[in-house]
C-alpha atoms as a PDB file:
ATOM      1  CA  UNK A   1      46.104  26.646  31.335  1.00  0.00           C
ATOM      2  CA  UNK A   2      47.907  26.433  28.027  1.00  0.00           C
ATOM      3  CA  UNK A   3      46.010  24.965  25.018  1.00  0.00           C
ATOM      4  CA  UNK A   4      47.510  22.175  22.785  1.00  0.00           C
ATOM      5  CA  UNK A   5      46.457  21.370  19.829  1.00  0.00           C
ATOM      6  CA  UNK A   6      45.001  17.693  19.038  1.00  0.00           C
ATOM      7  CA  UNK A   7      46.921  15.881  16.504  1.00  0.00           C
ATOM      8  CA  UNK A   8      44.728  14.155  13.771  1.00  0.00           C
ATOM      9  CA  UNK A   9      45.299  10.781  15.531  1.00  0.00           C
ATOM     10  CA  UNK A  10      44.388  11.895  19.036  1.00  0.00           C
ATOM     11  CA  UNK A  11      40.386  12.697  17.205  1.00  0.00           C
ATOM     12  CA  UNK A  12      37.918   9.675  18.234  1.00  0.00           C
ATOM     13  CA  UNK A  13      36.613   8.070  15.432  1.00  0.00           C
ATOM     14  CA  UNK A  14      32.922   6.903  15.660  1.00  0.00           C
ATOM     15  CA  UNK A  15      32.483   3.733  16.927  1.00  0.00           C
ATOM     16  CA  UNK A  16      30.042   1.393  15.928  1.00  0.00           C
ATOM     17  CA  UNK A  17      27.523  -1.143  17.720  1.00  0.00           C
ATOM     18  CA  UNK A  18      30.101  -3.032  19.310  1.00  0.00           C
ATOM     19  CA  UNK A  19      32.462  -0.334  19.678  1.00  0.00           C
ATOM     20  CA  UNK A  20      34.802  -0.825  17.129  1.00  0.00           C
ATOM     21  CA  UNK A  21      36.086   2.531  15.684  1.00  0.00           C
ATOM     22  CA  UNK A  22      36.899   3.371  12.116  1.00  0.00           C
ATOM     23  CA  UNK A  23      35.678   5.239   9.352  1.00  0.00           C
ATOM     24  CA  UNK A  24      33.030   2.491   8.507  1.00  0.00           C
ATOM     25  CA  UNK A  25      31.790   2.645  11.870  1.00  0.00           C
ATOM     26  CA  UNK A  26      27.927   3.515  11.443  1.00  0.00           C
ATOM     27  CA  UNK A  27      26.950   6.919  13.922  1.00  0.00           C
ATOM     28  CA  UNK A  28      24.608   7.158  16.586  1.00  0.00           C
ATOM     29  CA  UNK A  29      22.237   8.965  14.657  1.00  0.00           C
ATOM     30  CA  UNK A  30      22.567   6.581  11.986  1.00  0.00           C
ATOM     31  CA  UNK A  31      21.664   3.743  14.294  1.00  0.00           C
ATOM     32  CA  UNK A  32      19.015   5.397  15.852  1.00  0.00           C
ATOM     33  CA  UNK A  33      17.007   6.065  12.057  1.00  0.00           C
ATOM     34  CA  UNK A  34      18.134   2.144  11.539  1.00  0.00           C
ATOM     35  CA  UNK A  35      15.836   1.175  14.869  1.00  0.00           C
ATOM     36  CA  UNK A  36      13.190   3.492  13.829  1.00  0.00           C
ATOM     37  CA  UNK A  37      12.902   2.488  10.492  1.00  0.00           C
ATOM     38  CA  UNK A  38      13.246  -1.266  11.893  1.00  0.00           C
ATOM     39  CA  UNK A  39      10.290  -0.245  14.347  1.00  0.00           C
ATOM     40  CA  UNK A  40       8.187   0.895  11.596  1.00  0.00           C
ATOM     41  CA  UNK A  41       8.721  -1.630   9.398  1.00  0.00           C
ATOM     42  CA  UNK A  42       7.906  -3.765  12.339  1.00  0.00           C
ATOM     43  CA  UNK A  43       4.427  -2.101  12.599  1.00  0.00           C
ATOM     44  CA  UNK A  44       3.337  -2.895   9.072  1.00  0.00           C
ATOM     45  CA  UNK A  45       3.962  -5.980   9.860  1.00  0.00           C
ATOM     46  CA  UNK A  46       1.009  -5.747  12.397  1.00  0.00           C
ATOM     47  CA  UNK A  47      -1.088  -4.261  10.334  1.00  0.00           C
ATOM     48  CA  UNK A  48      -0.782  -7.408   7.699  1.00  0.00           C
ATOM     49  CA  UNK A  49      -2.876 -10.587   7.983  1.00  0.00           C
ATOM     50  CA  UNK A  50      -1.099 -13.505   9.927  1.00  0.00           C
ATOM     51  CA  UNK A  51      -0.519 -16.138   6.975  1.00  0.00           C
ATOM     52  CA  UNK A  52       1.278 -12.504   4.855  1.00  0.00           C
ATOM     53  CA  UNK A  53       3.576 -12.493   7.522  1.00  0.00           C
ATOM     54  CA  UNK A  54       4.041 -16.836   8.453  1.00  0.00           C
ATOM     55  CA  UNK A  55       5.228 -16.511   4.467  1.00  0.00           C
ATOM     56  CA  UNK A  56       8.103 -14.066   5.713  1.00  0.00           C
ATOM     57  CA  UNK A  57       9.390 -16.677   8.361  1.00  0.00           C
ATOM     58  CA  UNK A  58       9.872 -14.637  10.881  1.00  0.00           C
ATOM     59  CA  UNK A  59      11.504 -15.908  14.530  1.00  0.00           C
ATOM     60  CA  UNK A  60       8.477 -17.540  17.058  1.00  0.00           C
ATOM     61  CA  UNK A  61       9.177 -14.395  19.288  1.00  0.00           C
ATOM     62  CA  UNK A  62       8.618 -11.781  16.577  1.00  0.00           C
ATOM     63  CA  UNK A  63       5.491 -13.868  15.689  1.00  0.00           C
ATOM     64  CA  UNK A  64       3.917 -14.037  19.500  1.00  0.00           C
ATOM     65  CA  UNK A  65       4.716 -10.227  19.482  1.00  0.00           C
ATOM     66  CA  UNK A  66       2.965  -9.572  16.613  1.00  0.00           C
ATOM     67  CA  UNK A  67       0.175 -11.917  17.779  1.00  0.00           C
ATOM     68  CA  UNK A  68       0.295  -9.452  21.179  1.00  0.00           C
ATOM     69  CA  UNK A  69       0.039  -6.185  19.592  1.00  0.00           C
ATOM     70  CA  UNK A  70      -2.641  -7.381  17.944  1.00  0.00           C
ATOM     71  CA  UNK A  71      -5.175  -7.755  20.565  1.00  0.00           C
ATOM     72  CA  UNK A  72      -3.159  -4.568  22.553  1.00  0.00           C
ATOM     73  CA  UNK A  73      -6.240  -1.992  23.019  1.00  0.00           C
ATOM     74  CA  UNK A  74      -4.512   0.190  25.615  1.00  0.00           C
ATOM     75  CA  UNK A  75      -2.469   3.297  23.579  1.00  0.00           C
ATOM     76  CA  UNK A  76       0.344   3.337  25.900  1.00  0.00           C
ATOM     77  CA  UNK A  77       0.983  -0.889  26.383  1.00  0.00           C
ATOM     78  CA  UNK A  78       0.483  -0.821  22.459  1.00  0.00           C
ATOM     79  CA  UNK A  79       3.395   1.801  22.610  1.00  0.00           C
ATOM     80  CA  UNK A  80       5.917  -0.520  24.483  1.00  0.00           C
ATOM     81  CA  UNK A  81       4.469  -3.355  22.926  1.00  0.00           C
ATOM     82  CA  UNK A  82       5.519  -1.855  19.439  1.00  0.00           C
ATOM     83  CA  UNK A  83       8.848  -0.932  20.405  1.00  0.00           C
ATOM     84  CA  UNK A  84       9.540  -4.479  21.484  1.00  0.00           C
ATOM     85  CA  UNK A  85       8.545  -5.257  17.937  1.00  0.00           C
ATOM     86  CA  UNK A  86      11.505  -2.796  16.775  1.00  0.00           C
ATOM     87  CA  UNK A  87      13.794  -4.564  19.236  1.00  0.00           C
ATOM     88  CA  UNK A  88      12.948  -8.018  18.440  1.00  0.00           C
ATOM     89  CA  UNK A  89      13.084  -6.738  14.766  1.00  0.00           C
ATOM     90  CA  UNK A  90      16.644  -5.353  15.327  1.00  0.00           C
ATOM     91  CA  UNK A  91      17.571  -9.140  16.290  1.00  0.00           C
ATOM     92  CA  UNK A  92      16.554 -11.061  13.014  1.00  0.00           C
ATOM     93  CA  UNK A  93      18.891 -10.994   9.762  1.00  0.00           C
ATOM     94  CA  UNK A  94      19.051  -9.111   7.155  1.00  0.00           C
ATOM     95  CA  UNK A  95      17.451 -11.461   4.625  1.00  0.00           C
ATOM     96  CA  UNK A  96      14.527 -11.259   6.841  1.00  0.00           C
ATOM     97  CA  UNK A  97      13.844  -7.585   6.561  1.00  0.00           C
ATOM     98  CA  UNK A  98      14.926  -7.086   3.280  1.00  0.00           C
ATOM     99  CA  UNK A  99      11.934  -9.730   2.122  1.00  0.00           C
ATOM    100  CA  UNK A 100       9.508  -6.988   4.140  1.00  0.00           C
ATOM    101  CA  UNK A 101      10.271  -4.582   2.955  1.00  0.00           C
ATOM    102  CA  UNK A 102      10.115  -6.205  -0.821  1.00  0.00           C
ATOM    103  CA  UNK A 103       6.276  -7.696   0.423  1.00  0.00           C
ATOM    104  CA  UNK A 104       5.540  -4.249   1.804  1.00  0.00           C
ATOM    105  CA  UNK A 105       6.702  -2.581  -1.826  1.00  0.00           C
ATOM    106  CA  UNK A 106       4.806  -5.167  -3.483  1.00  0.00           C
ATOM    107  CA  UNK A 107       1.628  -4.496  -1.563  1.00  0.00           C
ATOM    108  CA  UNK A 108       1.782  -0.700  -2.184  1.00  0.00           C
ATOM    109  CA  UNK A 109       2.368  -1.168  -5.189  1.00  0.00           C
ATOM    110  CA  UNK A 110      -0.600  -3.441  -5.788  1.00  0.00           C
ATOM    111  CA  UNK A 111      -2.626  -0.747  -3.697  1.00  0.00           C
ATOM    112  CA  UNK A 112      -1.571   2.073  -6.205  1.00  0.00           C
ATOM    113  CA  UNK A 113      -2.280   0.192  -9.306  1.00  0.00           C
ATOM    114  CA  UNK A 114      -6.243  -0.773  -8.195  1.00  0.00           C
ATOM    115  CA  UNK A 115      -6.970   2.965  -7.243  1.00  0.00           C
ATOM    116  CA  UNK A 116      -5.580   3.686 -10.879  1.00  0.00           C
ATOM    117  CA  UNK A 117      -7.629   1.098 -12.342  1.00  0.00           C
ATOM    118  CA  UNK A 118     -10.709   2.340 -10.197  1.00  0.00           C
ATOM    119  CA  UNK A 119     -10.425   5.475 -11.379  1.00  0.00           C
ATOM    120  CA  UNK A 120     -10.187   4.567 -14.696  1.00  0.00           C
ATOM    121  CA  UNK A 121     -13.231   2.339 -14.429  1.00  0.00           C
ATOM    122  CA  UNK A 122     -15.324   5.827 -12.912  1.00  0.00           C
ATOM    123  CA  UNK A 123     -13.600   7.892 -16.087  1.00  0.00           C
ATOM    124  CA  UNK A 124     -15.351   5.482 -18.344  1.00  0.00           C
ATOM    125  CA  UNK A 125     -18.687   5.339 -16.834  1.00  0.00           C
ATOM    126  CA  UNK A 126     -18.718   8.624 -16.467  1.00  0.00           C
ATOM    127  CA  UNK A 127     -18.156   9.134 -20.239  1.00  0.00           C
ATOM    128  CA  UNK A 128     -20.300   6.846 -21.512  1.00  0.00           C
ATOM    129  CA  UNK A 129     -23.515   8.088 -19.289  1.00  0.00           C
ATOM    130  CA  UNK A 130     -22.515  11.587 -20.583  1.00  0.00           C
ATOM    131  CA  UNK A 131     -24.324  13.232 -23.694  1.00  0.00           C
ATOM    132  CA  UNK A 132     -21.315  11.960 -26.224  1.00  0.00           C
ATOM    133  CA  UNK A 133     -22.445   9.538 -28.898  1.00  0.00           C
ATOM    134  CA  UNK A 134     -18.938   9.063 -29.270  1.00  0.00           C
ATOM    135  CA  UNK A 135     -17.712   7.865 -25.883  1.00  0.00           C
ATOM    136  CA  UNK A 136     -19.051   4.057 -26.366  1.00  0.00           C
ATOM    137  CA  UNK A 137     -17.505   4.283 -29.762  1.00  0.00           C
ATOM    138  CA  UNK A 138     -14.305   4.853 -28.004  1.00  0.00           C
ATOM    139  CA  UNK A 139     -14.393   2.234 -25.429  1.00  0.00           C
ATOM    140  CA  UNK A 140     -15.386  -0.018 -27.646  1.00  0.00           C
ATOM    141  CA  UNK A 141     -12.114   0.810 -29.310  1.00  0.00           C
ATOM    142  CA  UNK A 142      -9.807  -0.073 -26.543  1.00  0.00           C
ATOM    143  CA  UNK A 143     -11.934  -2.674 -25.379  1.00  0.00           C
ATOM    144  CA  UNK A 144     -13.102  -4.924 -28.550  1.00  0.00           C
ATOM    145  CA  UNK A 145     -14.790  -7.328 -26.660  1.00  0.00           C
ATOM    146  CA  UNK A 146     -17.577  -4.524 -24.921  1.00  0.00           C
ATOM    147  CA  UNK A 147     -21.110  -4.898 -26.418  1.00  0.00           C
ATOM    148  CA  UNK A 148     -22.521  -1.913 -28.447  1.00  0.00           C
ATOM    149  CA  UNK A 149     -25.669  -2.397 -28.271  1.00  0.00           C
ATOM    150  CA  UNK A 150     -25.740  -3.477 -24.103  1.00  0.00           C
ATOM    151  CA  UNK A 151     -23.821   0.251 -23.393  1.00  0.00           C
ATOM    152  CA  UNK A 152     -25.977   1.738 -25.723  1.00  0.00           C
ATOM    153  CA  UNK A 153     -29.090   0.655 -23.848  1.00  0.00           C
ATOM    154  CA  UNK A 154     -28.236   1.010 -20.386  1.00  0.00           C
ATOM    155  CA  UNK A 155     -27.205   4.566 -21.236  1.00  0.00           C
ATOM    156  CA  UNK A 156     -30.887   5.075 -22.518  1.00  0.00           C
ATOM    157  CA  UNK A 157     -32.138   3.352 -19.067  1.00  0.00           C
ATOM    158  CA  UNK A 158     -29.900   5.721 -17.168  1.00  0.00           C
ATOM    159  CA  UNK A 159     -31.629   8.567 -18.863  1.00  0.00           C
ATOM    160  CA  UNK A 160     -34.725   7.004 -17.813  1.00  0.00           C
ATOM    161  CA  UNK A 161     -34.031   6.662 -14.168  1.00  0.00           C
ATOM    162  CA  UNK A 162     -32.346   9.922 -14.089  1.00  0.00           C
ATOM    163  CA  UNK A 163     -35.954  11.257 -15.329  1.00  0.00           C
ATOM    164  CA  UNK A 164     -38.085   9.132 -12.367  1.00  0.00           C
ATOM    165  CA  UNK A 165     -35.343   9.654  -9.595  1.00  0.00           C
ATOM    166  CA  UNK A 166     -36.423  12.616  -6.909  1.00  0.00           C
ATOM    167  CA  UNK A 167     -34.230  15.000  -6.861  1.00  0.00           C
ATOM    168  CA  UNK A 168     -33.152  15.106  -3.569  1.00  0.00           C
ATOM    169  CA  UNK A 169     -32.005  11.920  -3.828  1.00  0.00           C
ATOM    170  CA  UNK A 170     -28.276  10.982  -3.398  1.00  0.00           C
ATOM    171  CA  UNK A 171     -27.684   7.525  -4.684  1.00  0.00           C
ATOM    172  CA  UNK A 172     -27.158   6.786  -8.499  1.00  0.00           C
ATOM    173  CA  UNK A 173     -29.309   4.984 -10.338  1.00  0.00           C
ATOM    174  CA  UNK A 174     -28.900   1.111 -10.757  1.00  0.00           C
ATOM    175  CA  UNK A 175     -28.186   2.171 -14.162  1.00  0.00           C
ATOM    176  CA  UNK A 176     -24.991   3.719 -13.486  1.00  0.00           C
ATOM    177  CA  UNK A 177     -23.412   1.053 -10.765  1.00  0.00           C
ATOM    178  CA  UNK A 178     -24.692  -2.195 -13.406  1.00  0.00           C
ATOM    179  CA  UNK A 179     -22.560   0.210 -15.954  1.00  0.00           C
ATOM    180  CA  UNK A 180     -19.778   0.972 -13.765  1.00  0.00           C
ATOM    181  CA  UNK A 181     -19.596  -3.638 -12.740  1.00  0.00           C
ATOM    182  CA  UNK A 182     -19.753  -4.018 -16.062  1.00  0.00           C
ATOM    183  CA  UNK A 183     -16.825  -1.565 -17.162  1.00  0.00           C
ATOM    184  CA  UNK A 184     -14.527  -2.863 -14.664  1.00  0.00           C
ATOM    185  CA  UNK A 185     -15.223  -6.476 -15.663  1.00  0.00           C
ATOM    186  CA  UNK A 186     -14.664  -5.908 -19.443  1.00  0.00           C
ATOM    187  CA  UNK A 187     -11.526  -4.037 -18.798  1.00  0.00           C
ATOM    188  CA  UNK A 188     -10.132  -6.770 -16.285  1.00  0.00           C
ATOM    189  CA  UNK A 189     -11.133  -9.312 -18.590  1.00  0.00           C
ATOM    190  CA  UNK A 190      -8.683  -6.949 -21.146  1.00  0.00           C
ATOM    191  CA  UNK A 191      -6.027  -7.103 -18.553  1.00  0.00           C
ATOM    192  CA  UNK A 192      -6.039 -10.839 -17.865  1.00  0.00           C
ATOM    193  CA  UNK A 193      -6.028 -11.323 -21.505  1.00  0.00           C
ATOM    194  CA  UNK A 194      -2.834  -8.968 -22.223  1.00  0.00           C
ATOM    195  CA  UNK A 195      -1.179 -10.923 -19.825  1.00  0.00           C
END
């Protein structure tokens, strides 16, 4: 058998969905991270409330899909259920996904800024029930509105309660959560305000 060499033209070029070939022809492996990432985003949109995803205007057979996964207990029909999802997602337009995906961002994004905000709130409680005369002072500082004499006073009840409470006890005192309502409130109240 003699070997000949393939001439640059004789090369297949990848083809695409439909089979045309040319350099902007996407690869198989390309496609297949397309249906998985379609398939994914597919199964957020489970995991959202109905009315979240009736905003996105999705097609009536994406929505009875969704509505079927839903109530799906079984792991495997779940399974094919969700990767009818991906196939039915793989069928609407582009504008459709691309609003996910923007809904999806938002929502994380939403997510990330109340655990920040959260932890802020515990940062604060935490420093004003501490032994630091100064730590009211300085919320009082970035929060004008807070009232001296209120923080100052539930501290001293904390104190109090910390005093009465048996010590194998695991819950805080009432103290510390009315402190901890009341820091979130003032600093939401802050936010709002900024806005």
């Amino acid at each position: 058998m003699s070997k000949t060499k393939l001439s640059n033209s004789d090369k297949s070029l990848p083809t695409d969905a439909s089979g045309n070939e040319g350099p902007d022809a996407i690869s198989k492996s390309e496609r297949k991270r397309q249906m998985h990432r379609l398939q994914q985003l597919g199964t957020a949109l489970v995991d959202l409330k109905p009315d979240l995803v009736e905003k996105l205007n999705p097609s009536t057979s994406l929505v009875d899909a969704i509505a079927l996964a839903r109530i799906t207990k079984k792991n495997e029909a779940l399974r094919r259920q969700m990767q009818y999802i991906g196939k039915l997602m793989r069928k609407e337009d582009a504008l459709f996904i691309e609003r996910c995906e923007q809904l999806l961002n938002d929502l994380n994004n939403q997510s990330a800024q109340q655990i920040d905000e959260l932890h802020q709130c515990e940062q604060w409680r935490d420093r004003i029930l501490g032994e630091d005369s100064n730590s009211i002072e300085a919320f009082i500082l970035h929060y004008p509105t807070a009232d001296r004499q209120w923080l100052r006073q539930i501290r001293r009840q904390y104190a109090h309660e910390l005093k009465q409470q048996e010590p194998a006890s695991a819950r805080a005192p009432a103290s510390a959560r009315k402190l901890y309502t009341y820091v979130r409130d003032t600093i939401q109240a802050s936010n709002e305000a900024a806005d």
